[in-house]
Protein backbone atom coordinates (compact mmCIF):
# COMPACT_ATOMS: atom_id res chain seq x y z
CA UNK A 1 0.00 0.00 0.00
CA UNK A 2 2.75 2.89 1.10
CA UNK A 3 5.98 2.22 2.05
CA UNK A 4 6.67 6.11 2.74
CA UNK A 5 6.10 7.56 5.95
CA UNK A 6 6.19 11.73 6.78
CA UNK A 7 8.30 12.85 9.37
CA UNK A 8 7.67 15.90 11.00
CA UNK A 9 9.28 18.66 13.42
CA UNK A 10 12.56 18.01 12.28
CA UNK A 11 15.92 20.06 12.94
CA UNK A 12 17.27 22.48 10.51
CA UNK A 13 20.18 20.88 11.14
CA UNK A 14 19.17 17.46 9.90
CA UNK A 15 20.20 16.74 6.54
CA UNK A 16 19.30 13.46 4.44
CA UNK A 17 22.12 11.59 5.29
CA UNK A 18 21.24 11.92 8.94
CA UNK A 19 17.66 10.98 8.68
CA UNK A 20 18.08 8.12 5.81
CA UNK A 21 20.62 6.70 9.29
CA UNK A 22 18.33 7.65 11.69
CA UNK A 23 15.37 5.56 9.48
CA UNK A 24 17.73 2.77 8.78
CA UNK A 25 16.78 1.48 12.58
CA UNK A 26 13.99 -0.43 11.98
CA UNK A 27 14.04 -1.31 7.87
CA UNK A 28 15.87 -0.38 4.79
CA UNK A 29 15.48 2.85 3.42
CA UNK A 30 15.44 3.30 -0.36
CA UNK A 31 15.23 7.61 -0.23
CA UNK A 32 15.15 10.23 2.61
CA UNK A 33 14.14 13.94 1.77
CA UNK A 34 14.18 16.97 4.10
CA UNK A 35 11.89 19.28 1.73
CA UNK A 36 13.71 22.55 1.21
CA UNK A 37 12.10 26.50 1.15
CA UNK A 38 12.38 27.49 -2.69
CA UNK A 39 13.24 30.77 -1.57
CA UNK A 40 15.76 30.49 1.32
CA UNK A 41 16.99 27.24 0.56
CA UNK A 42 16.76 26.19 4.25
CA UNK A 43 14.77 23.09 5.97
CA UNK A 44 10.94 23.54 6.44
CA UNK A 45 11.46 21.15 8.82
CA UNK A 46 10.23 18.13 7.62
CA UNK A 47 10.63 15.48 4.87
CA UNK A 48 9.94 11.59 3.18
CA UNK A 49 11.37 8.36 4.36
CA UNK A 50 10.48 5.83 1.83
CA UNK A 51 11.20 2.29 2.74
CA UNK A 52 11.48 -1.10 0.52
CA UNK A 53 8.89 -2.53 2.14
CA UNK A 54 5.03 -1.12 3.83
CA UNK A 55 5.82 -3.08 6.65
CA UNK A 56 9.45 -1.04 7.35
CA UNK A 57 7.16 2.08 6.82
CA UNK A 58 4.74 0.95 9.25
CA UNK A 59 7.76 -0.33 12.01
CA UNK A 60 9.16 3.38 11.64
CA UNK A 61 5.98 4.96 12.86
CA UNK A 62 5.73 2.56 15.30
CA UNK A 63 9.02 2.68 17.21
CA UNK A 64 10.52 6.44 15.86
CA UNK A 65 7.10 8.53 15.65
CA UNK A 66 7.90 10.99 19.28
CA UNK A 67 11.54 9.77 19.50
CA UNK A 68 14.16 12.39 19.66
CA UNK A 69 16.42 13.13 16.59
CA UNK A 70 18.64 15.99 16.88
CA UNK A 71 17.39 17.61 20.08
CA UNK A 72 13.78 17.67 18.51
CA UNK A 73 11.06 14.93 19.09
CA UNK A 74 9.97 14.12 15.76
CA UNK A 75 6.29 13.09 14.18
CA UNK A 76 6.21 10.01 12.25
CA UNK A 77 3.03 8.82 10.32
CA UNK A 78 2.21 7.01 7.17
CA UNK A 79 2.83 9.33 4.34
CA UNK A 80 -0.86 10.05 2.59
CA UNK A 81 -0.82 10.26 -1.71
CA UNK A 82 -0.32 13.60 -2.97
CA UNK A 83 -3.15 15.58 -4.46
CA UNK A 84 -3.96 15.91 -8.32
CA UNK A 85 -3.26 19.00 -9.95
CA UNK A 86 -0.99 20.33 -7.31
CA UNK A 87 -3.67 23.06 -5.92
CA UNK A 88 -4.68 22.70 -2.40
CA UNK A 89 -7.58 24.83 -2.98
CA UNK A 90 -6.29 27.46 -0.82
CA UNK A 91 -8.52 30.39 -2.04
CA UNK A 92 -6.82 33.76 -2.64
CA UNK A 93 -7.59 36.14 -5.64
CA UNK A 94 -11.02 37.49 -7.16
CA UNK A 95 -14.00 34.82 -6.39
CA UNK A 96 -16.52 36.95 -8.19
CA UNK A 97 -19.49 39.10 -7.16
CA UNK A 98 -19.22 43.05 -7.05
CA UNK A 99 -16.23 44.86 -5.90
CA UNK A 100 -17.68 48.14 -5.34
C-alpha cells in the first residue's frame, strides 16, 4: 500500500544523510528527503522516508514517531498520496461578485 512515511518537526540541522541513518533502525530505506524552502533554501522542517517494504514504513511509525532526533522529538506517520493537480484549494484572488 505505502511504504513512505512523513516525518515531522525536524531540525534544521538534519540533513538526508542523517535521517536516511536515523530511518535505517527499523528497515531499509530506499530515499530520505528533508523538503527545502524554494526561496531560502533552508529546511521547512520536515521530509519523506520511503522504505522497501510497507511493513518497514509501518515499524518506523511505530518505534521512531515521538523519539528524539537531533534535540527535537519528531512526528512520524504514514505518508498520505499527494493531491492531483498540485492546488490545495487554498482560495486567494477574485471569487466573483461586485467589488464596489
Amino acid at each position: 500500500m505505502n511504504n513512505k512515511v512523513f516525518v515531522g518537526s525536524l531540525s534544521f540541522n538534519t540533513d538526508n544523510q542523517s535521517l536516511s541513518a536515523y530511518f535505517a533502525q527499523v528497515g531499509t530505506v530506499t530515499s530520505a528527503n528533508i523538503i527545502m524552502d524554494k526561496m531560502t533554501g533552508k529546511s521547512k522542517g520536515f521530509g519523506f522516508v520511503e522504505f522497501s517494504s510497507d511493513a518497514e514504513a509501518q515499524a518506523a511509525v511505530d518505534k521512531l514517531n515521538n523519539t528524539e532526533l537531533d534535540g527535537r522529538t519528531i512526528f512520524v506517520d504514514i505518508a498520505q498520496p499527494k493531491r492531483e493537480g498540485g492546488n490545495d484549494n487554498r482560495g486567494g484572488g477574485f471569487r466573483g461578485g461586485d467589488r464596489r
